[in-house]
Structure formats: structure tokens, C-alpha cells
Protein backbone atom coordinates (compact mmCIF):
# COMPACT_ATOMS: atom_id res chain seq x y z
CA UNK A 1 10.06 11.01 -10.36
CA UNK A 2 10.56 10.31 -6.52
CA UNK A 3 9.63 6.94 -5.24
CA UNK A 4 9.42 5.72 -1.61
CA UNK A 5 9.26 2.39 0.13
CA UNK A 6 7.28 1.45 3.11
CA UNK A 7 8.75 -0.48 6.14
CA UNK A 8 5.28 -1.90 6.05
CA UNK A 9 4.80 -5.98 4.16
CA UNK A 10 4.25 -5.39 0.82
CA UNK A 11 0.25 -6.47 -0.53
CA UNK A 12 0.34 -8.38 -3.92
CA UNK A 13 -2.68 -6.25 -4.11
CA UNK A 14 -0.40 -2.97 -5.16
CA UNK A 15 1.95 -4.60 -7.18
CA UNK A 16 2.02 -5.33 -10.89
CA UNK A 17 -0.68 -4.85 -13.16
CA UNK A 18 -3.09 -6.08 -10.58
CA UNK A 19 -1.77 -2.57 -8.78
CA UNK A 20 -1.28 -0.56 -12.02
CA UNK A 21 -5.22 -1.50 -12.42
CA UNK A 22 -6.39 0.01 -9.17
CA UNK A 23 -3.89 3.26 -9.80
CA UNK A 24 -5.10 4.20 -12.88
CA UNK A 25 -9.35 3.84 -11.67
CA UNK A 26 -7.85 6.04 -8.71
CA UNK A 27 -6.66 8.54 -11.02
CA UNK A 28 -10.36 9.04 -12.21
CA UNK A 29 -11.50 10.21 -9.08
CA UNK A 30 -11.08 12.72 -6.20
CA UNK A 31 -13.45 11.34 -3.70
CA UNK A 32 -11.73 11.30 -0.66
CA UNK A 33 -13.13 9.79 3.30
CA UNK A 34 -12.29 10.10 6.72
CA UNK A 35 -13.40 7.48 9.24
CA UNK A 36 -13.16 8.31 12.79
CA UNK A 37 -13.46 5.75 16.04
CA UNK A 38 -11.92 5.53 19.15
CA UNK A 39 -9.57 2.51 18.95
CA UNK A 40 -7.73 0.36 16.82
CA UNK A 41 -10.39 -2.37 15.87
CA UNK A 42 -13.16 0.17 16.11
CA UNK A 43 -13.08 0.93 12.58
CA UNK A 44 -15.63 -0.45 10.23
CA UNK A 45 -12.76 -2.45 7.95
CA UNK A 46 -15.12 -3.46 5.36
CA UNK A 47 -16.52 -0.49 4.44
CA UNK A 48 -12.56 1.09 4.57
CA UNK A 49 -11.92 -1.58 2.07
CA UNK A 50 -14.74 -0.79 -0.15
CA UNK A 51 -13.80 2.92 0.21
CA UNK A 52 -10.18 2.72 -1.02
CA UNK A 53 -10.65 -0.56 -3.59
CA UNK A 54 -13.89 -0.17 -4.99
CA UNK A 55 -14.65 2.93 -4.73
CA UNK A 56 -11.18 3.94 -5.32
CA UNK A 57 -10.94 7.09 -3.34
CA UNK A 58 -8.46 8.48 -0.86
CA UNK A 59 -9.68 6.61 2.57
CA UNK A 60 -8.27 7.41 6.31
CA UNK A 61 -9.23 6.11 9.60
CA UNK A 62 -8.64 8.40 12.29
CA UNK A 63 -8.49 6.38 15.97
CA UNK A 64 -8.33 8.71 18.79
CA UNK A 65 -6.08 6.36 20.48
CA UNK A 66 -3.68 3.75 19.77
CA UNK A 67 -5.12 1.04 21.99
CA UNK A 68 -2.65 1.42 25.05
CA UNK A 69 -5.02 0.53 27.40
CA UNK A 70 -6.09 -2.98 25.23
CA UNK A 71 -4.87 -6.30 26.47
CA UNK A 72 -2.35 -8.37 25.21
CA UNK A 73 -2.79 -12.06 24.27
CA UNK A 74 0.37 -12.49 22.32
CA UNK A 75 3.16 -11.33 25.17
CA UNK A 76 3.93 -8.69 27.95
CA UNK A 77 3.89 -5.60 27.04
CA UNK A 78 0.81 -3.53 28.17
CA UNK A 79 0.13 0.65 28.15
CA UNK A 80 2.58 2.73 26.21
CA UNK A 81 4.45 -0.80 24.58
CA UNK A 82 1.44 -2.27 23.95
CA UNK A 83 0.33 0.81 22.08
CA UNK A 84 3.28 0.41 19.89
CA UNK A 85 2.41 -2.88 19.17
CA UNK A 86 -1.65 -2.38 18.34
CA UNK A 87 -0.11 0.78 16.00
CA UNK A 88 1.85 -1.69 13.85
CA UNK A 89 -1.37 -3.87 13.55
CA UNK A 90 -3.18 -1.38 12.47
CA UNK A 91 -0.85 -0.29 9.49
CA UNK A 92 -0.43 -3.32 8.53
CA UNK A 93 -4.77 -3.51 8.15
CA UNK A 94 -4.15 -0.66 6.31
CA UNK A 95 -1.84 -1.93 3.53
CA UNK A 96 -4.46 -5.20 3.40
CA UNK A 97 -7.52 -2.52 2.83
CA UNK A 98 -6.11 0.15 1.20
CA UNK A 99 -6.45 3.02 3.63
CA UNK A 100 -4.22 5.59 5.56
CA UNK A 101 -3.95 5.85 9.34
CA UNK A 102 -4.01 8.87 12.04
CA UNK A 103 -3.84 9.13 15.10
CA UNK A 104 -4.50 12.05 18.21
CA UNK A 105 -3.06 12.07 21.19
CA UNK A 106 -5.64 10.93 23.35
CA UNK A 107 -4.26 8.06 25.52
CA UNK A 108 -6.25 5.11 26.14
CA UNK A 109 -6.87 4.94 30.02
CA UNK A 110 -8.53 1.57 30.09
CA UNK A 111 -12.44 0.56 29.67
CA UNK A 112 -14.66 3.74 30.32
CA UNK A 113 -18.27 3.15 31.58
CA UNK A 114 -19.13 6.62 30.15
CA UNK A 115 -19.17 10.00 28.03
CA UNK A 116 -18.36 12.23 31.33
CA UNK A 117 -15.50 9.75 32.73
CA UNK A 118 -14.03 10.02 29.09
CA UNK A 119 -14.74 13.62 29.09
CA UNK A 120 -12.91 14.05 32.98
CA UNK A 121 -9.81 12.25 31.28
CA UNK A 122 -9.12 13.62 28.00
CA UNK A 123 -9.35 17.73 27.74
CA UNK A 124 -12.09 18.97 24.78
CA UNK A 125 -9.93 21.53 22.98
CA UNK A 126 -6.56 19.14 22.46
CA UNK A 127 -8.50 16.12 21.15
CA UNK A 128 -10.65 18.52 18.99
CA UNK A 129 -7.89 20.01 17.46
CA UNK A 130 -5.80 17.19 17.45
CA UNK A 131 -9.03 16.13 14.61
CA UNK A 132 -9.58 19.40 13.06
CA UNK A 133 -6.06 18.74 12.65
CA UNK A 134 -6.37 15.37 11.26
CA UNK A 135 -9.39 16.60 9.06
CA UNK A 136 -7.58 19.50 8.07
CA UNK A 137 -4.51 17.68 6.87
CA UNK A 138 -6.19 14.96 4.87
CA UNK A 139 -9.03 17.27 3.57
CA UNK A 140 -12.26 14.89 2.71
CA UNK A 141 -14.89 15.24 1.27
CA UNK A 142 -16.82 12.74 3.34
CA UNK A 143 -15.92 12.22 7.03
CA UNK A 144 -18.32 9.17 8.62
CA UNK A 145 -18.44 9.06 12.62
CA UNK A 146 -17.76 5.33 13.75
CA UNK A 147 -20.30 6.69 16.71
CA UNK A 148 -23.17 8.15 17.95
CA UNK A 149 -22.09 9.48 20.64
CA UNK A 150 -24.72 8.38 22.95
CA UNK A 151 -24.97 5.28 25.44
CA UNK A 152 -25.53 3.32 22.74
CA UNK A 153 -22.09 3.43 21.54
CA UNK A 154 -21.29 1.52 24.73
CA UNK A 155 -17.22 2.16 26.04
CA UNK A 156 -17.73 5.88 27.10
CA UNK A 157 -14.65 6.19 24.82
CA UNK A 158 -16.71 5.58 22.51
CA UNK A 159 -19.13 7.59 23.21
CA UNK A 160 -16.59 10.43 23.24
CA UNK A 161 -15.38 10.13 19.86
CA UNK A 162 -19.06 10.06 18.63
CA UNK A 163 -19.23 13.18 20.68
CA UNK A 164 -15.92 15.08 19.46
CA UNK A 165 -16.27 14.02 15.38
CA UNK A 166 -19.36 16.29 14.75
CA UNK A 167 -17.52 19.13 16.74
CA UNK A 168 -14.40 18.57 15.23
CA UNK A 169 -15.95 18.60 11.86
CA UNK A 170 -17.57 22.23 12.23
CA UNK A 171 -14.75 23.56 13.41
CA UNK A 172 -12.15 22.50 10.66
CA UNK A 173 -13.94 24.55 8.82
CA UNK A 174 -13.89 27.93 11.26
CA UNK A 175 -11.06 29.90 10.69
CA UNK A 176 -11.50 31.40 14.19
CA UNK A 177 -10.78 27.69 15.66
CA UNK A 178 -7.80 25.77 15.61
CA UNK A 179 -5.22 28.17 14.43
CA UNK A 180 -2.49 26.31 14.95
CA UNK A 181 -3.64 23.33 13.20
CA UNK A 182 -3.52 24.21 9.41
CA UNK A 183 -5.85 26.15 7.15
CA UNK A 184 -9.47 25.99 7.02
CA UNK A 185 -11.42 22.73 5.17
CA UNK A 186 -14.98 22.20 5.24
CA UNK A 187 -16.42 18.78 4.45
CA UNK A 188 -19.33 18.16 1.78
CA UNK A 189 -21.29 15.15 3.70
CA UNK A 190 -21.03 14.32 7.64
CA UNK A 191 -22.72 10.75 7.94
CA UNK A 192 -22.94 8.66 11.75
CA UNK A 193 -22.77 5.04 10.85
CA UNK A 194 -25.40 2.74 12.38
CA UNK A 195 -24.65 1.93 15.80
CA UNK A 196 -24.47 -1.63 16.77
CA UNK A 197 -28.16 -1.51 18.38
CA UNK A 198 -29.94 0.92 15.66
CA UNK A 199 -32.65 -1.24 13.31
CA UNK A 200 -33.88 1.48 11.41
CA UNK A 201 -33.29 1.74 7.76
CA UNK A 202 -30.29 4.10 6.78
CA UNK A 203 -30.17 7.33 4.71
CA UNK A 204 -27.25 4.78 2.43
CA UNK A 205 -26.58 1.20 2.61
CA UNK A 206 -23.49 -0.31 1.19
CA UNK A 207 -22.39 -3.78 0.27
CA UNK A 208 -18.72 -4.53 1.32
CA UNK A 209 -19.78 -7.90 0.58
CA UNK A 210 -19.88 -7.55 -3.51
CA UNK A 211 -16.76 -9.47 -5.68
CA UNK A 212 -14.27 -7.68 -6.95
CA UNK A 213 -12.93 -9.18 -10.04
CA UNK A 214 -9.80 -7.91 -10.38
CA UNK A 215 -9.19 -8.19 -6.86
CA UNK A 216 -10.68 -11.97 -6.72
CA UNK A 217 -11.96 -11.77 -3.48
CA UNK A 218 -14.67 -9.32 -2.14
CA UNK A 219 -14.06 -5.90 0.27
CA UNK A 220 -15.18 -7.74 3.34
CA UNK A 221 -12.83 -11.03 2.46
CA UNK A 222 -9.66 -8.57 2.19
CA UNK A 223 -10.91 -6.43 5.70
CA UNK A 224 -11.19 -10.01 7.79
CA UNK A 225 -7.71 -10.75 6.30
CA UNK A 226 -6.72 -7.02 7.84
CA UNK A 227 -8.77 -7.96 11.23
CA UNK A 228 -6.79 -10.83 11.73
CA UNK A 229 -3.84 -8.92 12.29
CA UNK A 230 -4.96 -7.46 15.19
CA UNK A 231 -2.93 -10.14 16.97
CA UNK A 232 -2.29 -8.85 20.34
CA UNK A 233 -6.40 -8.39 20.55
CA UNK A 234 -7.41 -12.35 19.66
CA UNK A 235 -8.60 -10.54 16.37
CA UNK A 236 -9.04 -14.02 14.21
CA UNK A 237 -12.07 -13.75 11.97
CA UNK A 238 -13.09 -15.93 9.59
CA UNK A 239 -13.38 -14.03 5.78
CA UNK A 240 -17.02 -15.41 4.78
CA UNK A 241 -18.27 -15.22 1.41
CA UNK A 242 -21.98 -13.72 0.61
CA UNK A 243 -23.56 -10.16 0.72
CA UNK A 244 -22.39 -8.27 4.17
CA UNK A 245 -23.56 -4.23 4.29
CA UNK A 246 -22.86 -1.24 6.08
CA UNK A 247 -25.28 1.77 7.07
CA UNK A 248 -24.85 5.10 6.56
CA UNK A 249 -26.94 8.35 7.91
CA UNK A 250 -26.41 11.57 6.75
CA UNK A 251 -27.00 14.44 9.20
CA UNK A 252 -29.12 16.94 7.99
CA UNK A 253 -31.24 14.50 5.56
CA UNK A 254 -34.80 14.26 5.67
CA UNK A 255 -35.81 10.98 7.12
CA UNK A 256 -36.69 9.39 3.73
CA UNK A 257 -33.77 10.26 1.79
CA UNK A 258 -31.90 7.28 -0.03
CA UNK A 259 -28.73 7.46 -1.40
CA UNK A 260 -26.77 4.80 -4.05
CA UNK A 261 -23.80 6.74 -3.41
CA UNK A 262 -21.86 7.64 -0.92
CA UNK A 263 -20.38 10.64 -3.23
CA UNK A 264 -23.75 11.37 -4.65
CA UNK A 265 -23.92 15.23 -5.02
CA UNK A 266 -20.32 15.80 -5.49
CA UNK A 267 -18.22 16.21 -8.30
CA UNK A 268 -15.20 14.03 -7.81
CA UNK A 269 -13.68 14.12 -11.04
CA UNK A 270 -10.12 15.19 -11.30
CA UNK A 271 -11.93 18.78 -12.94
CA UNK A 272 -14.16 19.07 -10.12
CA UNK A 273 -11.23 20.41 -7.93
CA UNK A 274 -11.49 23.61 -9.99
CA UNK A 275 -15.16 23.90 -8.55
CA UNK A 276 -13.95 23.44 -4.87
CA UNK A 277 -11.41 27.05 -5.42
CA UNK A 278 -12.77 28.70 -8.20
CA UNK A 279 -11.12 31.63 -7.21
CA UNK A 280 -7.86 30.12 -7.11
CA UNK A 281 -7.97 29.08 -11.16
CA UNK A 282 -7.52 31.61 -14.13
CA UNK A 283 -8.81 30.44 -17.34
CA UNK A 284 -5.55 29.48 -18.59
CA UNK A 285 -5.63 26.53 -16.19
CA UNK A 286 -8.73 25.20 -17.29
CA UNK A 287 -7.08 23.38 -19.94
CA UNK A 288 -4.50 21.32 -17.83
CA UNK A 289 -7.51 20.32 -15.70
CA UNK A 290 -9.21 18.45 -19.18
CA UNK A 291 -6.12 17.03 -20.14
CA UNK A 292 -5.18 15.53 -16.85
CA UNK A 293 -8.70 13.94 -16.68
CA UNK A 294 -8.38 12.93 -20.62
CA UNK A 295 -5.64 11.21 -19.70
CA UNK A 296 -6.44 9.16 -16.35
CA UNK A 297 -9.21 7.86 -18.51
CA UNK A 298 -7.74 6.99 -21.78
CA UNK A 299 -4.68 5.43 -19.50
CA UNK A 300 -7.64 3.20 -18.17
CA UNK A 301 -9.01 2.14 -21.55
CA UNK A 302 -5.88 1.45 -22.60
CA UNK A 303 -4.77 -0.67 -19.89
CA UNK A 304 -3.54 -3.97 -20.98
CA UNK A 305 -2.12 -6.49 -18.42
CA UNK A 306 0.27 -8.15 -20.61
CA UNK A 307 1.63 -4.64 -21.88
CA UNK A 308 1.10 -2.71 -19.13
CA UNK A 309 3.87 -0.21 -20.32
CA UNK A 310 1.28 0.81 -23.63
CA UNK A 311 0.13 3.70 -21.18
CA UNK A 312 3.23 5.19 -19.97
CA UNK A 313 2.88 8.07 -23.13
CA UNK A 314 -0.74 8.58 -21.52
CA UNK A 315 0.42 8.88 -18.16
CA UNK A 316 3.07 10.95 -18.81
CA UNK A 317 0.60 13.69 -20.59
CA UNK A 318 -1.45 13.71 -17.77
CA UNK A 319 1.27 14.08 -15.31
CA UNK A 320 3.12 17.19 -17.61
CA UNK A 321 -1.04 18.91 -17.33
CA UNK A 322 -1.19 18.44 -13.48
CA UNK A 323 2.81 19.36 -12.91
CA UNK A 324 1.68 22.69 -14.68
CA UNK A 325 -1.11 23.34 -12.38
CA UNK A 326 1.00 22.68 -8.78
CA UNK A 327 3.11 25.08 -10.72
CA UNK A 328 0.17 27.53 -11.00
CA UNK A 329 -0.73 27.60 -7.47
CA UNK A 330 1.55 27.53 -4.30
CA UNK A 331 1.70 26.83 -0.45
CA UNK A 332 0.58 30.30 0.13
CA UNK A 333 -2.14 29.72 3.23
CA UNK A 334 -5.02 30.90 0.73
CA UNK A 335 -3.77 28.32 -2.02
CA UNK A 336 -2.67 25.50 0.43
CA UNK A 337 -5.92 23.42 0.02
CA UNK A 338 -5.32 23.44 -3.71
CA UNK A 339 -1.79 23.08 -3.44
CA UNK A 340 -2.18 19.96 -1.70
CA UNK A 341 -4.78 18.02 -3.40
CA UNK A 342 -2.75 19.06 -6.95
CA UNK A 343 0.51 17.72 -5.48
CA UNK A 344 -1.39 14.52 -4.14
CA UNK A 345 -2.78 14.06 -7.96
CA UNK A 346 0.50 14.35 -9.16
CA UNK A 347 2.19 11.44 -6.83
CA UNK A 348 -0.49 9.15 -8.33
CA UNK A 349 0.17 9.86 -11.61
CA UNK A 350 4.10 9.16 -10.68
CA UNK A 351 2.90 6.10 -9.11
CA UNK A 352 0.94 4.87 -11.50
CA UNK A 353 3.97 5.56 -13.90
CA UNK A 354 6.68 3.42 -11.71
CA UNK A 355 3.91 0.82 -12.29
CA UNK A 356 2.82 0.67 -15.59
CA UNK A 357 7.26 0.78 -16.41
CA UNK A 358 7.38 -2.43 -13.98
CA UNK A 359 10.46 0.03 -11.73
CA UNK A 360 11.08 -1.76 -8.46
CA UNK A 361 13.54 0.08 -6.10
CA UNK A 362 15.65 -1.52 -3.20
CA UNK A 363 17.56 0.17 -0.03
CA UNK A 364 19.52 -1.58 2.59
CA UNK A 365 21.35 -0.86 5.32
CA UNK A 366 24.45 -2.45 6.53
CA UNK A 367 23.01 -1.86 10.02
CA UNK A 368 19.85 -1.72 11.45
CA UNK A 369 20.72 0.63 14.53
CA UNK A 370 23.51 3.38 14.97
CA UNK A 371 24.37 5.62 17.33
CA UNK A 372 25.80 9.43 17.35
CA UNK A 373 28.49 9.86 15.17
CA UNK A 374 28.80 6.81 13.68
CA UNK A 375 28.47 5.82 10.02
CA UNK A 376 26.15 2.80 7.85
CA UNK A 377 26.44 2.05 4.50
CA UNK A 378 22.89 2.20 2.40
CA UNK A 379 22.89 0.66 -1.01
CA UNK A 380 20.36 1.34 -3.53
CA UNK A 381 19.63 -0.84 -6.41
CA UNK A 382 16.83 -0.10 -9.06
CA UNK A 383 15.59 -2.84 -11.13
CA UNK A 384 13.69 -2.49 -14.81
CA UNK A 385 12.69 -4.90 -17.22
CA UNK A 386 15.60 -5.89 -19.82
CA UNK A 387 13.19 -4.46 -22.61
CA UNK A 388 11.09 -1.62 -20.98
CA UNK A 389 11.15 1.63 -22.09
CA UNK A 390 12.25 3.73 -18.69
CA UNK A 391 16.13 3.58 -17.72
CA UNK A 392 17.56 5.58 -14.10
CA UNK A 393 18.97 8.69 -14.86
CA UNK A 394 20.22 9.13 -11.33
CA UNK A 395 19.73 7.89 -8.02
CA UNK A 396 19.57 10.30 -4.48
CA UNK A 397 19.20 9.85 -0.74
CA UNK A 398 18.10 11.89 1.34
CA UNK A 399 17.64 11.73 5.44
CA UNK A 400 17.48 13.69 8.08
CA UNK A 401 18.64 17.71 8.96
CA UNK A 402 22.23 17.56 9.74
CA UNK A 403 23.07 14.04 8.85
CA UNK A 404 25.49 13.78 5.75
CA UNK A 405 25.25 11.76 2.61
CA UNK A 406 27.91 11.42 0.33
CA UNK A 407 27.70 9.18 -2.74
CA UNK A 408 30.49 5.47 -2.45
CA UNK A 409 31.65 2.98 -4.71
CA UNK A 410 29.88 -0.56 -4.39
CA UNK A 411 31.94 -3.31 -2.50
CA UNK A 412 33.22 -6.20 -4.46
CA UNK A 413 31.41 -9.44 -4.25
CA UNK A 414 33.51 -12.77 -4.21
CA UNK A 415 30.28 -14.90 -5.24
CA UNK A 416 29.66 -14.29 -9.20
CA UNK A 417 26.51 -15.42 -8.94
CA UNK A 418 25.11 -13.06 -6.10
CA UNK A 419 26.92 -10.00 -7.56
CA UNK A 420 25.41 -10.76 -11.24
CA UNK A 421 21.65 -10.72 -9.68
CA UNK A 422 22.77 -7.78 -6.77
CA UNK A 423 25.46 -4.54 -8.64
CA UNK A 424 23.05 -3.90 -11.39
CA UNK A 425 23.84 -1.52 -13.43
CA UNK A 426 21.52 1.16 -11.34
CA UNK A 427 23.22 0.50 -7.84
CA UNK A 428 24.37 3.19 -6.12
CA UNK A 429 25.91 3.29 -2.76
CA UNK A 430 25.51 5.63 0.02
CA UNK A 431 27.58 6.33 3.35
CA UNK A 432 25.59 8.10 5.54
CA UNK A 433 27.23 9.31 9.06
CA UNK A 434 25.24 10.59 12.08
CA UNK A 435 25.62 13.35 13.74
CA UNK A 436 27.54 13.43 17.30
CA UNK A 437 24.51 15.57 18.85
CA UNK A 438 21.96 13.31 17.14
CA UNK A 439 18.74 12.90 19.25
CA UNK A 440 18.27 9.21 20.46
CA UNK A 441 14.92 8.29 18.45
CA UNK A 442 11.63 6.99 19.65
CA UNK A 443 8.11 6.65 18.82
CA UNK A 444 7.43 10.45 17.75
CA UNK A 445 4.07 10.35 20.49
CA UNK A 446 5.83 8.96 23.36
């Protein structure tokens, strides 16, 4: 298995079996949503949180921009830096509600007064693809516009990303549009959330204000924590208690539809993914498709928080059904959908493994910058419990093209103390050197 760790502060939310819990009700589903705003902050956080911890599906906020054009109550930097700094917020709101970020390359010019003046400043075919793209990556099942894209939204960027997302979301589906930007997907449901001025009743109300018990705290408690992050914007917001809900309208629904569910209508079982290629799947796979969805739910039933490790066996059936079906299909552009969603199912299932076997891994750096040609030491250490049942087999680095890796000895350590907690038994010690015609790094956008 292949674990990674995230610059980003770890939650307390992900960890232990209070994050072994949340992986294996994730494992039981496929439902997947895009959000898509303007800004950083635009984002309805609550519902994100609900999304990705109640609901438990794959959730993703797309902001066109990355603030730069914000202000900035905590320092100096403004435009490009202060971009960097409102991107950093925002992952970190992430890891609080559960959700993934992207990003287009729109650049945030300052307040807009309208949908033409946004229109005049950012061209229609790079921000559209730059979502198709986005869309087309992630692949939902559910994409929800943050806005209208009408006066009411307000900020005319605003009114140009509730202008773009319906576009967008037609043409991630078109073949003919967007070439460049990855094969074909075409969303189940498109809904607008209600704007901040609309009264009438929506097609699907839900309440981000419900208590989570494993969690302790309810969706909109954990998305104030999130908003609060937003430092550089004066963000602070206080996380009441009590019923809070979010409206929904889905476009093409007659006017007195009601949903309970935002997946209502879709089949977002781990077998359902056969139904969205069916001519991708021979009969033999068919199979593999039960057993991995057997198994994410008799992991769940077995789940026991003071032996989380009793569902390892489980986990590990489930993940041998859905390793032989990313072996049945490929990364051929006609399988590439599949491909992706199969590999994404199997990560989880790793995940939830690293979990449930209580595996924690560590990487450090002797330095925190270098320059071309020079060298840094990286130490890994894993750590398992004294009486678990998984043990590392080997440990591997890898980085980027051209820079070498070779495998070192672990210094000494005068203190007895500090080297009995720190050269475990599963430390292993890297020296990684830079190339001399290394490319001086950056933000990837700037």
C-alpha cells in the first residue's frame, strides 16, 4: 500500500477510529459533488461539510479565483501574495470540512459591479475550460452552482461564475469542446443554490444544522470552525448550535418537485459504477463489483472502536475485488472515466486499511529549502502498534524527474532516550540530491 502525508494540520476528525468510522461509511458510497463560486469564502461551507461527513461522498469546491484581489487584515501582502495566502486558508477549511479544492486561472481583479465588466476581464473559452477541466477531472455526479448568474448574485464576479457553471457543465460532456482538457463526463443533476435574495421554496432543502454523533458536533459547527480560518478576510464566526438549512434547485424540475435527497435517482453504490460504463464491464467483472460492496459493508458492521483492527481481513477482500477490476480496465481514453473512479475506490480501501491497522508514517527533512545541486537528508519512520497485526515490509521515496534517491544509514543519537522513541525499527533514511539545472520552484499558477 502507498500512503501520503499532507503539509496541511492534521483534523482529529481523520484520525483513529473516529476516522476509520467515516472511511469505511465512505466506502459504501460513490456519490460524488462539485461546488462552484467565485472566491474563497463564497462557498456554502455547511452544506460542503454535510456533503463530505454526512453524506459521505467525494465533495470539491471549485473557486474561479484564489481571492487576489481580497483585502488583507492580518499583514501586507495584497494581489498575487495575498492570493497565496487566501489559498492556504482555504485548504486548511477543507481539511476542517472534509472537501477537496480547485482552482482556474481566472485572476481576481478587484470588486466587479457586473456580469459584462467580469466578462471584458476574464476571456469565455479559458475559464470554461479551465471548469470543464475541473469537472472533467473530478467527475461528479452532482455539480451545484454557488450562483445564479444574474444581478442578484451581486459582485459581477459573481455573477460570472453563475454564468460560466451551467456552460461549463454542458460542455464537459461534448466531446467536440475542450479537447485538451481530458475525456468527456456528463453530470446526473445540475442544481443553482438559492441566492441570497430568493424566498421561494426549493426543489431540496438540507439541514447542515443536524448532530452528528460520531462527529459530536453538527456540519455547520465544523464549517464555522473552517470559516474562521479565513484570517486575512476578518472571517470569525461564531459556530451556533440549532437547525441551519441550505436550498437547492434543480434545473430542469417541474416547479413542485421535492427532493429528500440530494442523490435521489442515482445509484451510488460501489456496483452502480458498472451502470455508469456498461460497455466497459464483461460479465466476469460483475463479481468483483459484489464483493467489493460486500465488503465495505460488512467492514462497517463490524466496526468496533476498541478493536478497530477486527476489519482489516474485510478490508483486505474488498480491496483484492476492486485491485482486480483497475486491473480489468486501463487509462485507455475510452476506459479513463472508469479507470479513475476504480483507482479512487481502491485508495479508500488502502486508507481505510492504514486506519483500521493504527499505521502512522513520518518524513523529515534536515532542511527546509535547497538549492541546485545540493543534497538533504529525509528520514522516514513508520510507527505500528506493539501488538497489531501489519508490520513494514519496505519503505520508498520517491520525488521529482531527475532528482536522485539513494537509500542511507540512520545517524547515531547521543540521547538514549530520544533515539529509543525516534530509530524504530521501520526508519529508513534517504539522501536525496538536486539536480544542478533544477528549476527554482514557485506557486505552480504564478
Amino acid at each position: 500500500m502507498t500512503f501520503t502525508a499532507s503539509a496541511q494540520v492534521r483534523q482529529v476528525n481523520d484520525y483513529g477510529a473516529l476516522g476509520l468510522g467515516q472511511l469505511l461509511k465512505r466506502l459504501q458510497t460513490t456519490g460524488s459533488v462539485m461546488m462552484i463560486g467565485a472566491h474563497p469564502d463564497d462557498e456554502d461551507s455547511a452544506l460542503l461539510a454535510y456533503l463530505a461527513r454526512g453524506e459521505n461522498a467525494r465533495t470539491a469546491y471549485l473557486s474561479l479565483t484564489r481571492g487576489d484581489g481580497g483585502q488583507n487584515i492580518i499583514g501586507p501582502e495584497l494581489f498575487e501574495a495575498l492570493g497565496v495566502i487566501r489559498t492556504e486558508e482555504l485548504l486548511q477549511a477543507r481539511r476542517l470540512d472534509g472537501a477537496e479544492q480547485y482552482f482556474t486561472r481566472a485572476y481576481d481583479y478587484g470588486f466587479s459591479k457586473t456580469l459584462a465588466e467580469a466578462k471584458s476581464k476574464w476571456p469565455e473559452d479559458v475559464i470554461k475550460c479551465d471548469v470543464v477541466r475541473a469537472i472533467r477531472l473530478f467527475r461528479p455526479l452532482v455539480v451545484i452552482s454557488r450562483f445564479t448568474g444574474t444581478p442578484q448574485d451581486g459582485h459581477g464576479q459573481h455573477q460570472y461564475a453563475g454564468y460560466i457553471t451551467p456552460i461549463a457543465v454542458k460542455a464537459a460532456g461534448d466531446p467536440q469542446q475542450c479537447t485538451d482538457a481530458g475525456e468527456p463526463w456528463t453530470v446526473k443533476k445540475f442544481y443553482i443554490e438559492s441566492g441570497f435574495q430568493d424566498n421561494s421554496e426549493p426543489t431540496l432543502k438540507i439541514n447542515t444544522g443536524q448532530y452528528d454523533p460520531i462527529l459530536g458536533r453538527t456540519y455547520f459547527e465544523i464549517a464555522m470552525e473552517g470559516r474562521s480560518l479565513h484570517r486575512s478576510q476578518g472571517e470569525g464566526r461564531i459556530e451556533f448550535h440549532g437547525d441551519s438549512f441550505s436550498g437547492l434547485n434543480l434545473v430542469g424540475a417541474a416547479k413542485d418537485v421535492r427532493e429528500k435527497d440530494i442523490f435521489d435517482g442515482l445509484d451510488t453504490s460501489i456496483t452502480g459504477i458498472s451502470e455508469l460504463f456498461p460497455s466497459n464491464n464483461p460479465q466476469e467483472d460483475f463479481g468483483a463489483f459484489g464483493e467489493a460492496q460486500e465488503a465495505a459493508v460488512e467492514a462497517t458492521r463490524q466496526f468496533n472502536v476498541n478493536d478497530p483492527a477486527k476489519v482489516i481481513s474485510t478490508l483486505i477482500k474488498g480491496q483484492n475485488a476492486v485491485t482486480r477490476l483497475v486491473g480489468s480496465v486501463d487509462a485507455r481514453p475510452s476506459q479513463q472515466a472508469e479507470y479513475l473512479l476504480w483507482t479512487r475506490t481502491k485508495m479508500l480501501f488502502e486508507r481505510s486499511l492504514a486506519r483500521a491497522a493504527g499505521i502512522q508514517v513520518d518524513a523529515l527533512a534536515d532542511s527546509e529549502t535547497v538549492v541546485p545541486g545540493d543534497s538533504l537528508m529525509v528520514s522516514v519512520k513508520s510507527f505500528l502498534p506493539a501488538d497489531g497485526p501489519a508490520h513494514v515490509v519496505e519503505t520508498t521515496l520517491t520525488g521529482p524527474t531527475g532528482w536522485t534517491i539513494a537509500k542511507s544509514e540512520p545517524p547515531k543519537q547521543n540521547n538514549a532516550a530520544y533515539s529509543s522513541r525516534e530509530a524504530t525499527p521501520a526508519t529508513q533514511v534517504f539522501i536525496v540530491t538536486v539536480p544542478r539545472d533544477a528549476e527554482l520552484t514557485q506557486p505552480y499558477w504564478l
